[in-house]
C-alpha atoms as a PDB file:
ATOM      1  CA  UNK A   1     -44.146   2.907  17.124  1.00  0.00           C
ATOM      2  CA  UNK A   2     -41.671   4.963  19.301  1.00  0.00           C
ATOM      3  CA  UNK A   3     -37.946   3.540  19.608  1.00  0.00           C
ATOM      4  CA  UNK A   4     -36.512   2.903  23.104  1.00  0.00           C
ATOM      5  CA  UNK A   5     -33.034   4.844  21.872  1.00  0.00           C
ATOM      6  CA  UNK A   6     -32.503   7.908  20.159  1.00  0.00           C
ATOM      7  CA  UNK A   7     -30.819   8.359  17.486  1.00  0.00           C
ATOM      8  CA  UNK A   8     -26.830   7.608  17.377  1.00  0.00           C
ATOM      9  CA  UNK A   9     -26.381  10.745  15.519  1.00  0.00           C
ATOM     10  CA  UNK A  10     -28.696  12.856  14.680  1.00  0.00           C
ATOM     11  CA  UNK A  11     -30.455  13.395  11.354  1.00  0.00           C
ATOM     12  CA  UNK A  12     -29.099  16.275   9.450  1.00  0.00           C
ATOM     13  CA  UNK A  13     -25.445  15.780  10.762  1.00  0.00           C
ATOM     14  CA  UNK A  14     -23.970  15.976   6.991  1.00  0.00           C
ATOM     15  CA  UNK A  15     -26.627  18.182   5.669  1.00  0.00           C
ATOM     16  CA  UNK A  16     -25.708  20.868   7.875  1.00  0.00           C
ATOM     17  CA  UNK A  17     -22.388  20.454   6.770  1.00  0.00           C
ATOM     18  CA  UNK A  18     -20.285  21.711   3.022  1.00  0.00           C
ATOM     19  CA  UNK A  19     -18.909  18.591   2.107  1.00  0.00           C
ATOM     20  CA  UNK A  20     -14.747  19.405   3.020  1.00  0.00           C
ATOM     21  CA  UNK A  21     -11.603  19.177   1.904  1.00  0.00           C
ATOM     22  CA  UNK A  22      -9.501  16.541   4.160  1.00  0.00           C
ATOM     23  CA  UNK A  23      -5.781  16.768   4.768  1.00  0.00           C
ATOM     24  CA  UNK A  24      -3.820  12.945   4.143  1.00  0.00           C
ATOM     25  CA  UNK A  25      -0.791  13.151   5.454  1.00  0.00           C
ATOM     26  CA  UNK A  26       0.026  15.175   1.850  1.00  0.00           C
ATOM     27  CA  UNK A  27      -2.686  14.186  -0.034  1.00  0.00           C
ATOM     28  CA  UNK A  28      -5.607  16.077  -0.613  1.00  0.00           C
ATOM     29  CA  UNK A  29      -9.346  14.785  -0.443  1.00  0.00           C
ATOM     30  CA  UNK A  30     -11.921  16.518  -2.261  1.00  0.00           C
ATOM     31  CA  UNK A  31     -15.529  16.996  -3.354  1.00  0.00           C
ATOM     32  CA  UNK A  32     -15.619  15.405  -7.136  1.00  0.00           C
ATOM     33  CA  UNK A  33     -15.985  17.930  -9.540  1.00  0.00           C
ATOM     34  CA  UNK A  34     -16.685  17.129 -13.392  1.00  0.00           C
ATOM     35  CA  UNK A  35     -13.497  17.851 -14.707  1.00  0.00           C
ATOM     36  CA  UNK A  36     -12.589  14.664 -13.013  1.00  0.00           C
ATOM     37  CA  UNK A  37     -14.157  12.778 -15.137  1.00  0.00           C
ATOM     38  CA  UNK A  38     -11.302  11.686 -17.333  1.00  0.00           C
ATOM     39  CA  UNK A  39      -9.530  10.286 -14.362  1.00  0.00           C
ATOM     40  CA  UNK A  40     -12.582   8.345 -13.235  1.00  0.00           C
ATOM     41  CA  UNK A  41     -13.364   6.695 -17.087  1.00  0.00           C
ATOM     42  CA  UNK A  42      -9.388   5.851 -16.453  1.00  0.00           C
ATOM     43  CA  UNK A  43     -10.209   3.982 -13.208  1.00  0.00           C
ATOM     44  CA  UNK A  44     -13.178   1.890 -14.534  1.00  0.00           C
ATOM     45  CA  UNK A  45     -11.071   0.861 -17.546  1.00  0.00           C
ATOM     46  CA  UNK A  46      -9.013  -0.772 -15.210  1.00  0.00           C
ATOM     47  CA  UNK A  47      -9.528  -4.643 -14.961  1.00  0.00           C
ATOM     48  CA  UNK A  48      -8.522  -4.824 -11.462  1.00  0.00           C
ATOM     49  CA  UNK A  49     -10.547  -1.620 -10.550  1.00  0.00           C
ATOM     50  CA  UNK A  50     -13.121  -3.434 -12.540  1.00  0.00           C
ATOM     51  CA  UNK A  51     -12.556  -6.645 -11.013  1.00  0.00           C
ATOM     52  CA  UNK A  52     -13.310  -6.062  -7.533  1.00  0.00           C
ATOM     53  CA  UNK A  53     -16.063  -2.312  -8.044  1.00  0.00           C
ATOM     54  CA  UNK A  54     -17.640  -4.898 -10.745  1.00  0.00           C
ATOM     55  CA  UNK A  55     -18.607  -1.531 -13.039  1.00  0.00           C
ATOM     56  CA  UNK A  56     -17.624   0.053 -15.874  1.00  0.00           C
ATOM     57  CA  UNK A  57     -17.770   3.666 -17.953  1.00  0.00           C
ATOM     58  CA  UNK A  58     -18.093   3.577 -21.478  1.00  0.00           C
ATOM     59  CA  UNK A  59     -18.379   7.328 -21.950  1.00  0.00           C
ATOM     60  CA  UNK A  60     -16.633  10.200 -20.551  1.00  0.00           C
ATOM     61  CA  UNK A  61     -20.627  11.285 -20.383  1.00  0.00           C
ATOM     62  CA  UNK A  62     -21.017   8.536 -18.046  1.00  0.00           C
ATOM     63  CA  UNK A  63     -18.029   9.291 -15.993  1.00  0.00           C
ATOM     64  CA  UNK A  64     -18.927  13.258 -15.832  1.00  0.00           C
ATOM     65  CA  UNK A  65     -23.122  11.698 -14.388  1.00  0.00           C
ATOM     66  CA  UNK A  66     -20.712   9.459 -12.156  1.00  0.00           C
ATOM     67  CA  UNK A  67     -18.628  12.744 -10.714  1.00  0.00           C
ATOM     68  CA  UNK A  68     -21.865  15.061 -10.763  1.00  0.00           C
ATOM     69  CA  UNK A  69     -23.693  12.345  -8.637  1.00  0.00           C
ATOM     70  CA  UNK A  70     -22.431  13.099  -4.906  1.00  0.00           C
ATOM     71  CA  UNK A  71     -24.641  15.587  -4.628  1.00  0.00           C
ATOM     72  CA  UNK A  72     -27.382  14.185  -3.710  1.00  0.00           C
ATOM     73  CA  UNK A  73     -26.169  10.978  -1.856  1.00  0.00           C
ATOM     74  CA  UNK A  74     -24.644  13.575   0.344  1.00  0.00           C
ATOM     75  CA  UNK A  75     -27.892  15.888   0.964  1.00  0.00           C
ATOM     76  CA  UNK A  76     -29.619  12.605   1.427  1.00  0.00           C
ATOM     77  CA  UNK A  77     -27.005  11.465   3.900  1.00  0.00           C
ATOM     78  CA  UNK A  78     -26.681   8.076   2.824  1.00  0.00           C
ATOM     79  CA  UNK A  79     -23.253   8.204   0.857  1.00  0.00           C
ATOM     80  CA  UNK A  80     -20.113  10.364   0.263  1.00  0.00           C
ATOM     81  CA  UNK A  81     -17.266  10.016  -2.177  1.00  0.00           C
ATOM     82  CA  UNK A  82     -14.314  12.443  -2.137  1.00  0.00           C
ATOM     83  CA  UNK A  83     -11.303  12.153  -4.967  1.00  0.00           C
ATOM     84  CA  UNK A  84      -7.957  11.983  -3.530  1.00  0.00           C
ATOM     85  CA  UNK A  85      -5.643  14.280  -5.044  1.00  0.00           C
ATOM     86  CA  UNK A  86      -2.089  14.468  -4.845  1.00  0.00           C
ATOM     87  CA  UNK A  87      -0.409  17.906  -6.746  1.00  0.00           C
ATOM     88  CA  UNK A  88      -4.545  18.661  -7.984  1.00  0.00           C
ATOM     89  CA  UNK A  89      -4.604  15.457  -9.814  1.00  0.00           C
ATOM     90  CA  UNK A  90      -7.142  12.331  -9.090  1.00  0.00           C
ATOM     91  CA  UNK A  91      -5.076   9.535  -8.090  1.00  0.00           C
ATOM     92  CA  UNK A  92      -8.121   7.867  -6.724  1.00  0.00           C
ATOM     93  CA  UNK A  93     -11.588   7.857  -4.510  1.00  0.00           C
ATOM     94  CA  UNK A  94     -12.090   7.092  -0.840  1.00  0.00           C
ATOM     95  CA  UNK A  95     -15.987   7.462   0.269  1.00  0.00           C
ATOM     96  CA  UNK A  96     -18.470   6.221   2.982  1.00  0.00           C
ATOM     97  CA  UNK A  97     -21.608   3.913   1.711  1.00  0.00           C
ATOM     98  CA  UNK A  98     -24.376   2.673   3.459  1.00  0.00           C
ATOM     99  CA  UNK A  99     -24.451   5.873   6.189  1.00  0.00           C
ATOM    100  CA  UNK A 100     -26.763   5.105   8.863  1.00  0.00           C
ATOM    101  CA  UNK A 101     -26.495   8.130  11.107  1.00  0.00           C
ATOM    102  CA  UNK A 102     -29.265   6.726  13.471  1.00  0.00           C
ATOM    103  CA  UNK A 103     -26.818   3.797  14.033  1.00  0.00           C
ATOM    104  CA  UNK A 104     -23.430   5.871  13.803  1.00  0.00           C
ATOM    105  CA  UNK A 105     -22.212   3.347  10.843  1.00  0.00           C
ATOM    106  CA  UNK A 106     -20.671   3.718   7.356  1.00  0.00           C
ATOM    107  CA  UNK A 107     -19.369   1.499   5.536  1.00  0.00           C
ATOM    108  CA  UNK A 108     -15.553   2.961   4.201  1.00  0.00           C
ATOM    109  CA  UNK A 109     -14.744   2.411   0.346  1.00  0.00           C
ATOM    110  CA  UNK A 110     -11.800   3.364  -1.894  1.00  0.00           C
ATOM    111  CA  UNK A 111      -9.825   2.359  -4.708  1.00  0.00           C
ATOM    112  CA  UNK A 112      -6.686   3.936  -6.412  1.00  0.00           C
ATOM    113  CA  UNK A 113      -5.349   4.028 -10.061  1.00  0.00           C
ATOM    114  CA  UNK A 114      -2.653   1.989 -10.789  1.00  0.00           C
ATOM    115  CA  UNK A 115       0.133   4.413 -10.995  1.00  0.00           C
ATOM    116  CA  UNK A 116      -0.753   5.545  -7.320  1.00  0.00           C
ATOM    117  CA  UNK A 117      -0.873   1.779  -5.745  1.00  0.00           C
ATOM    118  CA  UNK A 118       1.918   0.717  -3.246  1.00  0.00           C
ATOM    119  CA  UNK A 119       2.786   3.846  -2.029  1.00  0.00           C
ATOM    120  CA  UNK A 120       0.348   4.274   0.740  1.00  0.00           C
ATOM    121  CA  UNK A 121      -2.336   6.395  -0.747  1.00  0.00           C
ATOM    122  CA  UNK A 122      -5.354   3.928   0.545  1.00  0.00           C
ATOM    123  CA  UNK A 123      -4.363   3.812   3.686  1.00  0.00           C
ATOM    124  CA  UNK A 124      -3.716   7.547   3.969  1.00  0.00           C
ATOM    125  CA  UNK A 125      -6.815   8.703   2.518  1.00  0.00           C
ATOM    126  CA  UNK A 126      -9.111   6.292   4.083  1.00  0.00           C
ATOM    127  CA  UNK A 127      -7.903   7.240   7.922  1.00  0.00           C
ATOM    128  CA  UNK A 128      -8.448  10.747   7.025  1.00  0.00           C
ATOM    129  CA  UNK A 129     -11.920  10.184   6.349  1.00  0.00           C
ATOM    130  CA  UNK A 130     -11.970   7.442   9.161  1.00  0.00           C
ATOM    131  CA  UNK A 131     -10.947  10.414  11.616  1.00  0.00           C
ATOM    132  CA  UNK A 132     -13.184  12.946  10.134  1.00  0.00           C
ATOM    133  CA  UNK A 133     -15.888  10.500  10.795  1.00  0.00           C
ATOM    134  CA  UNK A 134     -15.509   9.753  13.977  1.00  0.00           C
ATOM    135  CA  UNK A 135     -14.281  13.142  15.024  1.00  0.00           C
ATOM    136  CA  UNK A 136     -16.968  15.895  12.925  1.00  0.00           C
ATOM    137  CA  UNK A 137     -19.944  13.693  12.331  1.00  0.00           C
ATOM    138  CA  UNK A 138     -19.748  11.474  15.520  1.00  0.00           C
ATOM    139  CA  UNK A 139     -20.106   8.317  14.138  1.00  0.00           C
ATOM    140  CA  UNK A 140     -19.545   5.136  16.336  1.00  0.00           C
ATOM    141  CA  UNK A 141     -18.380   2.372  13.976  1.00  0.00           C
ATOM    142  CA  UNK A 142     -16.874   2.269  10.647  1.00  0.00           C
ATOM    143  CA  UNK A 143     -16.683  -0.878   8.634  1.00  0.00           C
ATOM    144  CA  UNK A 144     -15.133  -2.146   5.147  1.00  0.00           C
ATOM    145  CA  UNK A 145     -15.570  -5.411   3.219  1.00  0.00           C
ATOM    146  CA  UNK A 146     -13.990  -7.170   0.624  1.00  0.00           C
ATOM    147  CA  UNK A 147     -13.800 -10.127  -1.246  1.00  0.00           C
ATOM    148  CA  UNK A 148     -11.561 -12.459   0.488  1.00  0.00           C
ATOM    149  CA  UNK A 149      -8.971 -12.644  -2.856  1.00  0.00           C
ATOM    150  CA  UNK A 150      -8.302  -8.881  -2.324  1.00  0.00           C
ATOM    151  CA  UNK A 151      -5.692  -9.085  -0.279  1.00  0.00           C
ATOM    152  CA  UNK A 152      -3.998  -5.504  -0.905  1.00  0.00           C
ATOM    153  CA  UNK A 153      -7.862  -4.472   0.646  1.00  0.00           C
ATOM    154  CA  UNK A 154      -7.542  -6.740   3.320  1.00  0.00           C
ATOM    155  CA  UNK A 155      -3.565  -5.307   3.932  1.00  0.00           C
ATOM    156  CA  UNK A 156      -5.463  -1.622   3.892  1.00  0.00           C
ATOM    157  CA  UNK A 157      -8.123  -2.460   6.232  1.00  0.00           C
ATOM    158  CA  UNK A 158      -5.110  -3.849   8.934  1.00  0.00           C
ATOM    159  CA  UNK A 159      -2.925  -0.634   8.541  1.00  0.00           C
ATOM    160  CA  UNK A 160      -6.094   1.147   9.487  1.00  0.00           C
ATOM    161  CA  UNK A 161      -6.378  -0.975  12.425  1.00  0.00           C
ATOM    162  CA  UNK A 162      -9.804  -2.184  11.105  1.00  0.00           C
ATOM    163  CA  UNK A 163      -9.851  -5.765  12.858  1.00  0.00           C
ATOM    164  CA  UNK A 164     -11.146  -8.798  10.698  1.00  0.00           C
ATOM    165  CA  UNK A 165     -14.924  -9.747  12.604  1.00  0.00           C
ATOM    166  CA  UNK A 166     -15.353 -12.621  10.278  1.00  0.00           C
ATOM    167  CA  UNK A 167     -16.344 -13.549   6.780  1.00  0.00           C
ATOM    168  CA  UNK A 168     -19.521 -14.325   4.336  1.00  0.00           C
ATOM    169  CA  UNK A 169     -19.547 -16.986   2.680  1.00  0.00           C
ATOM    170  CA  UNK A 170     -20.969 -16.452  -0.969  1.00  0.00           C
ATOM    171  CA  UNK A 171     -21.841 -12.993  -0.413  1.00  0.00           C
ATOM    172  CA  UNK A 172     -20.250 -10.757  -3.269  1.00  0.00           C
ATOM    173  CA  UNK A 173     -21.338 -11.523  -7.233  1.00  0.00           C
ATOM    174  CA  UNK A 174     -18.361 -10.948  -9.404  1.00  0.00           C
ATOM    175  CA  UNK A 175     -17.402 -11.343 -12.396  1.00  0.00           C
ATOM    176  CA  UNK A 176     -16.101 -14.761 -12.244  1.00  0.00           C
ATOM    177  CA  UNK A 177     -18.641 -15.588  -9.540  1.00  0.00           C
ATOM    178  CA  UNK A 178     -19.640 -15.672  -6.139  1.00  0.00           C
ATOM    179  CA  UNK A 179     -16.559 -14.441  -3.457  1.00  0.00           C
ATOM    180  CA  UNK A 180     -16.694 -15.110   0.491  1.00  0.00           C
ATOM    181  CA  UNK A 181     -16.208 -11.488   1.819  1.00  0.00           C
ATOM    182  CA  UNK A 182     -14.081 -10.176   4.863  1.00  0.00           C
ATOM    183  CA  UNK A 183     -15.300  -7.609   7.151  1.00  0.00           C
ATOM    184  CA  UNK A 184     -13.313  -5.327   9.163  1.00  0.00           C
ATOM    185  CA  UNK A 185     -14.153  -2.762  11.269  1.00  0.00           C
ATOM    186  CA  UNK A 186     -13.015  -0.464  13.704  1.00  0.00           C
ATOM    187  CA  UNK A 187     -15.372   1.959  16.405  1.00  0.00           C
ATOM    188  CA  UNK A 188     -14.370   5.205  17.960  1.00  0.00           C
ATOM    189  CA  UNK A 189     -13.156   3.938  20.862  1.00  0.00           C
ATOM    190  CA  UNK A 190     -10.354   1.427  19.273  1.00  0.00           C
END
């Protein structure tokens, strides 16, 4: 059955493209690569990393699959993590999930290890990638959610000028059980 639109973006947008490096305002976002990998099993030992990504590594093994794994999400344009770097070290991720180039969407994700928090390294990293998406790939609307006891994500999402649209109730299974969840968003033209 035809569709009555075209596509928002069209298919092959990120294929086309080498994943790239993305200035931060002095941070550095880059591809993973597997040396990372002790910096990402240090992540997913953290509780509150833990607490609100609900996963865990157990092996640096695991955490070297995790790093090696952006490969294809990106070929398959559906996903894209990059590891934000300040001085060459991880000090944390930033990525888009749930890419839907024929609707111009992604969902924005990040999280940062605790010796990185507070001192603006979400924020930075995510409107990096927030421009990059809207600017290179052409997307129309960007969107984050979170479970409505993060508030340091909900702080992020405002300094990003992603505007609250409303909450699910129920929506996210954690740990300690079901969380009503926030989502922001912001489109191209904000």
């Amino acid at each position: 059955m035809p569709s009555l639109v075209g596509p928002a973006v069209p298919a092959g947008a990120l294929q086309s493209l080498k994943q790239p490096d993305l200035d931060a305002d002095g941070l550095v976002l880059r591809p993973w690569r597997e040396s990372d990998a002790e910096a990402v099993q240090k992540a997913f030992d953290c509780p509150e990393i833990q607490r609100w990504h609900v996963r865990r590594m157990d092996s640096r093994d695991e955490a070297r699959e995790w790093t090696a794994g952006w490969e294809k999400p990106w070929h398959d344009e559906t996903d894209a993590s990059w590891a934000i770097t300040d001085e060459g070290e991880p000090v944390g991720q930033v990525g888009l999930r749930t890419i839907s180039l024929s609707e111009g969407s992604a969902q924005l994700s990040y999280w940062v290890l605790p010796e990185a928090r507070g001192t603006g390294v979400a924020v930075r990293a995510a409107l990096a990638v927030t421009r990059w998406s809207f600017d290179v790939v052409g997307l129309h609307r960007m969107f984050l959610q979170h479970s409505t006891g993060n508030a340091a994500s909900c702080r992020v999402a405002a300094k990003l000028g992603f505007r609250l649209e409303g909450t699910h109730r129920s929506a996210f299974l954690h740990a300690d059980g079901w969380h009503d969840v926030h989502t922001h968003a912001r489109l191209r033209t904000d």
